[in-house]
N, C-alpha and C. Protein backbone atom coordinates (compact mmCIF):
# COMPACT_ATOMS: atom_id res chain seq x y z
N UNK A 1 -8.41 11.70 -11.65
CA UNK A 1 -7.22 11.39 -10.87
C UNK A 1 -7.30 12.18 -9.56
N UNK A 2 -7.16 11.51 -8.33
CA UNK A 2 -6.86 12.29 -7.21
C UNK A 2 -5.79 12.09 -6.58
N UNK A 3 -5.60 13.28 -5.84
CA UNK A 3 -4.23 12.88 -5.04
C UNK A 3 -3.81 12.44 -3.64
N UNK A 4 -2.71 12.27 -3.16
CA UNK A 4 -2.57 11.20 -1.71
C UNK A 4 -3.80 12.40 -0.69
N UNK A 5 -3.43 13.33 -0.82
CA UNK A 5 -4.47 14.09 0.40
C UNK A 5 -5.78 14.34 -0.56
N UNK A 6 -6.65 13.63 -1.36
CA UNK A 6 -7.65 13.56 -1.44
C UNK A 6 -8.16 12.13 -1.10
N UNK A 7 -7.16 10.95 -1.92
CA UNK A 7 -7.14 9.59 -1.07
C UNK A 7 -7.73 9.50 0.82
N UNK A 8 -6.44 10.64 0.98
CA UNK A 8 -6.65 10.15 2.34
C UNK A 8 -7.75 10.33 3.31
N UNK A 9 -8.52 11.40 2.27
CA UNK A 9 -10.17 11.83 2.75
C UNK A 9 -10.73 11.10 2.77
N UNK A 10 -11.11 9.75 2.14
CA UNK A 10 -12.09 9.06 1.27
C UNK A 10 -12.02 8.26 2.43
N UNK A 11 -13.46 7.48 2.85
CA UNK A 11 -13.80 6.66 3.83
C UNK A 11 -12.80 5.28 3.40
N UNK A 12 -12.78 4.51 4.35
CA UNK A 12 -12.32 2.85 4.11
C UNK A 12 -12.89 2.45 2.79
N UNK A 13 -14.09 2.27 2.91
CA UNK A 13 -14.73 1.59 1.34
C UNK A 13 -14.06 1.97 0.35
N UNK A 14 -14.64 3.23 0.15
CA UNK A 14 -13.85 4.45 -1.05
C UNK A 14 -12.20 4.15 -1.24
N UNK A 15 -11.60 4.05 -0.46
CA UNK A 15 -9.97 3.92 0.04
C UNK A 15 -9.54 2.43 -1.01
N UNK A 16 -10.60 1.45 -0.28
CA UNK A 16 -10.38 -0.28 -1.14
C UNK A 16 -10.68 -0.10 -2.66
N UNK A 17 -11.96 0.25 -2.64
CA UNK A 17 -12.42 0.69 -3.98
C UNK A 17 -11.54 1.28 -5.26
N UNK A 18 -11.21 2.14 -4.85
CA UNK A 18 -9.97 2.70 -5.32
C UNK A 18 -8.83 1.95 -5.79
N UNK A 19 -8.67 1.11 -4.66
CA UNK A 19 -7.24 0.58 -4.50
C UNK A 19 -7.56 -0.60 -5.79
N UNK A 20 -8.74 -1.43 -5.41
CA UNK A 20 -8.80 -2.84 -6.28
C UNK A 20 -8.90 -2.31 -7.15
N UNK A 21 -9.69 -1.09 -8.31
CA UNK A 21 -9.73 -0.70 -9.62
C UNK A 21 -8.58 -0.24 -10.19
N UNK A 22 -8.02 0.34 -9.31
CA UNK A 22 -7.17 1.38 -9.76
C UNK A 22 -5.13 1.35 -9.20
N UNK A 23 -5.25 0.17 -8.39
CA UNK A 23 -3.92 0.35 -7.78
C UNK A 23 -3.10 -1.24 -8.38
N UNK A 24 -1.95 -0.52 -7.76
CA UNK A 24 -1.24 -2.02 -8.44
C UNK A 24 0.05 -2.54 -6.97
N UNK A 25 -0.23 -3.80 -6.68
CA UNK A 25 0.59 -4.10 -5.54
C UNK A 25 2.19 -4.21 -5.83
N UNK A 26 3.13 -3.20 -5.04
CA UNK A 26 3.94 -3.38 -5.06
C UNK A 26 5.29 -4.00 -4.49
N UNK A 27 4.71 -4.16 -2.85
CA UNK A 27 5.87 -4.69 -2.34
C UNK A 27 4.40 -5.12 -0.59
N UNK A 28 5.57 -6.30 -0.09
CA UNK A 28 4.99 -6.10 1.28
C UNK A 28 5.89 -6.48 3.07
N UNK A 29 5.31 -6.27 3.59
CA UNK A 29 6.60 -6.37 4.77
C UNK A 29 5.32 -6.69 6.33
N UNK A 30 6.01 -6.96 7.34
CA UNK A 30 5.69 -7.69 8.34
C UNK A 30 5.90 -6.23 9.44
N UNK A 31 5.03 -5.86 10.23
CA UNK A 31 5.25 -5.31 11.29
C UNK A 31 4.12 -5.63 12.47
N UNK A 32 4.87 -5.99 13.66
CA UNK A 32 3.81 -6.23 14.75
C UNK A 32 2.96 -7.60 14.53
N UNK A 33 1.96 -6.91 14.50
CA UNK A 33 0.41 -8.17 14.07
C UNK A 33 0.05 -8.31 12.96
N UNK A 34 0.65 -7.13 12.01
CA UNK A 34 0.34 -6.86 10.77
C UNK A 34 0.89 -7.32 9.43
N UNK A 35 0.62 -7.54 8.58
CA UNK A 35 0.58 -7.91 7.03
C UNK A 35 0.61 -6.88 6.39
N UNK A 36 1.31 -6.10 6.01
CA UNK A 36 1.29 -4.23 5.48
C UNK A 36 1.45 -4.65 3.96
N UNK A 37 0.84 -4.02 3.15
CA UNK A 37 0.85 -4.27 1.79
C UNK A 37 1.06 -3.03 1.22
N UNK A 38 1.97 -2.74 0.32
CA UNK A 38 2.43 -1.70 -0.30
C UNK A 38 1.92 -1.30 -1.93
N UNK A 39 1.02 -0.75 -2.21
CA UNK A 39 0.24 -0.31 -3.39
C UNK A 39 0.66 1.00 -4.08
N UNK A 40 1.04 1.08 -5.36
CA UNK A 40 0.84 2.27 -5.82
C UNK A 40 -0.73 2.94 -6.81
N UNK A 41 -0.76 4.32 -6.66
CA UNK A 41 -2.46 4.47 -7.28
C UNK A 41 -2.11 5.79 -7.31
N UNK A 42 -2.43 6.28 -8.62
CA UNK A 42 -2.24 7.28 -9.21
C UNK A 42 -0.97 8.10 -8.70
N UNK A 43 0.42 7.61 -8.81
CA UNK A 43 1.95 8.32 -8.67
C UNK A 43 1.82 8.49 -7.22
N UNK A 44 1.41 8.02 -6.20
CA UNK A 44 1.57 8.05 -4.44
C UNK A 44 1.58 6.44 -4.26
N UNK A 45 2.19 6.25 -3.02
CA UNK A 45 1.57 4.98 -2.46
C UNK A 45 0.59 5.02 -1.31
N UNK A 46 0.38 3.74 -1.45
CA UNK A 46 -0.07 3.46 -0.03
C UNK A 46 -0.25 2.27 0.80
N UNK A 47 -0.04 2.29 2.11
CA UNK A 47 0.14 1.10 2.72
C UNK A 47 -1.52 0.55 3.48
N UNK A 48 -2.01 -0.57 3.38
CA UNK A 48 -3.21 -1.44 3.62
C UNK A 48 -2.79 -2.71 4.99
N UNK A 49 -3.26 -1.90 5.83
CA UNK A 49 -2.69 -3.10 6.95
C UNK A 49 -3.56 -4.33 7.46
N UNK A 50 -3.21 -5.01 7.13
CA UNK A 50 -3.71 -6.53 7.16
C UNK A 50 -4.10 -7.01 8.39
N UNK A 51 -5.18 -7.74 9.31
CA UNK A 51 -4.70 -8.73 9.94
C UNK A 51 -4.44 -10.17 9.84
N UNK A 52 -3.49 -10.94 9.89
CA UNK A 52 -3.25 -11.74 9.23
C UNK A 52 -4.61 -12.85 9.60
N UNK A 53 -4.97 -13.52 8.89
CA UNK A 53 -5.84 -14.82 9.69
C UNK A 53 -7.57 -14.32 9.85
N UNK A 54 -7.39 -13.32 9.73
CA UNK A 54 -9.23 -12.57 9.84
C UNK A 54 -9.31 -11.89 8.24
N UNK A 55 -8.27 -12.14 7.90
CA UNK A 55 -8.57 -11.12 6.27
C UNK A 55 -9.26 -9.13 6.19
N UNK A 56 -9.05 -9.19 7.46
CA UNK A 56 -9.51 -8.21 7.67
C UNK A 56 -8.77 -6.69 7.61
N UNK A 57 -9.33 -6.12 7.06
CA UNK A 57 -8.06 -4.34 6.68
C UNK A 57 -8.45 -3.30 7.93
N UNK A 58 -7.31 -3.58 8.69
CA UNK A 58 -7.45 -2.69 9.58
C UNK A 58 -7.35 -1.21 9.63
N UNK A 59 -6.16 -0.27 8.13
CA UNK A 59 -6.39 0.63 7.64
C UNK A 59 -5.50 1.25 6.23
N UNK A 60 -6.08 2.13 6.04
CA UNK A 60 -5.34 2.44 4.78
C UNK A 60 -4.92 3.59 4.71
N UNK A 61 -3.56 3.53 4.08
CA UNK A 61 -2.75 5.21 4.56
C UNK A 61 -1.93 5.49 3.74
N UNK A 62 -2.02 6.42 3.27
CA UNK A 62 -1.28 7.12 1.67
C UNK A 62 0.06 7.29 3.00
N UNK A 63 0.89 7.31 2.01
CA UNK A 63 2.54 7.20 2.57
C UNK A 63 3.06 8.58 1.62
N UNK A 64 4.02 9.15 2.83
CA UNK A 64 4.22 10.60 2.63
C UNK A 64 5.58 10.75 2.69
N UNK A 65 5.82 9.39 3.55
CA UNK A 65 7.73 9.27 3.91
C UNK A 65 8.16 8.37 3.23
N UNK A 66 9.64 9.21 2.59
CA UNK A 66 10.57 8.09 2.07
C UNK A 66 11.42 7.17 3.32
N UNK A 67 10.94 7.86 4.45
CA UNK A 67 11.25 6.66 5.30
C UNK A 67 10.82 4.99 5.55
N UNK A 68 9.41 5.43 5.14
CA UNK A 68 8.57 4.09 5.20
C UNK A 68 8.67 3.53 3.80
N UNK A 69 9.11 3.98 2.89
CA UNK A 69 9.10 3.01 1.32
C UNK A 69 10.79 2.72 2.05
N UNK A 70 11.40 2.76 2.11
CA UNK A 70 12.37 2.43 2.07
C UNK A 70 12.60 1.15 2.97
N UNK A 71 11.53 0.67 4.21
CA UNK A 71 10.77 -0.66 4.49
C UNK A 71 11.31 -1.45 3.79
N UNK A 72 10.38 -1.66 2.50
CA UNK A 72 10.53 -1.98 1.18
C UNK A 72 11.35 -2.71 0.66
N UNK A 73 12.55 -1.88 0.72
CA UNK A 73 13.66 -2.03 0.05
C UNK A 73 14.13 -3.10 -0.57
N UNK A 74 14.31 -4.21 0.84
CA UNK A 74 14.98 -5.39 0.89
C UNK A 74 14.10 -6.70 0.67
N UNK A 75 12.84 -5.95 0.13
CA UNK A 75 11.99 -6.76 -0.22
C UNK A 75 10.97 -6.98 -1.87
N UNK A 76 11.91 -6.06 -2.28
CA UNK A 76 11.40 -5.86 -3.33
C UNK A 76 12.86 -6.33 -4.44
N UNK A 77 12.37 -7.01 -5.97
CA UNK A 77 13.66 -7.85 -6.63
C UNK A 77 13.37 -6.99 -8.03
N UNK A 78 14.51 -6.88 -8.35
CA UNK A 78 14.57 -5.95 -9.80
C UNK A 78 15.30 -7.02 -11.03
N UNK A 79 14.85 -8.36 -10.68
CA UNK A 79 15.67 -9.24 -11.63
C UNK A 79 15.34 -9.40 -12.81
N UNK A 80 13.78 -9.28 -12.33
CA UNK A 80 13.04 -9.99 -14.00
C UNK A 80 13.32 -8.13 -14.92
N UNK A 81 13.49 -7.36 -14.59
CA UNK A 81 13.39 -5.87 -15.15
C UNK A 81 14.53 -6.29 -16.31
N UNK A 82 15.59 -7.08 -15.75
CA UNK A 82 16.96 -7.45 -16.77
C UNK A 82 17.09 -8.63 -17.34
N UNK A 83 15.92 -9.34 -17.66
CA UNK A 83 15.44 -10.41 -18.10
C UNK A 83 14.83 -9.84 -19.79
């Protein structure tokens, strides 16, 4: 198990790698040019910024602020949890 500041060492590859074995998508939101995808991996998140139309990951960044999950918020549904 590593943590967000060992994540955040790890080259791009290492970063995806990680993410596809080991992470689970949680939420996503629109900023700018970007497609931001919200992942959790091992109790941190992290956000994977998209460009839309090239499929291409422009970067990946363990999230440190409850400012930026909170993005999120209005995008994420807790219905099926009471199902």
């Amino acid at each position: 198990m590593i943590t967000s500041l060992d994540f955040q060492n790890l080259t791009e590859d290492l970063k995806s790698y990680v993410l596809l074995n080991n992470g689970q998508h949680v939420a996503e939101r629109s900023y700018g040019i970007y497609s931001i995808q919200l992942y959790v991996v091992y109790g941190f998140f992290v956000e994977v910024y998209y460009l839309p139309g090239s499929d291409e990951i422009d970067q990946i960044v363990a999230v440190h602020s409850d400012e930026v999950l909170n993005l999120y918020l209005e995008n994420i549904s807790i219905t099926d949890a009471y199902m």
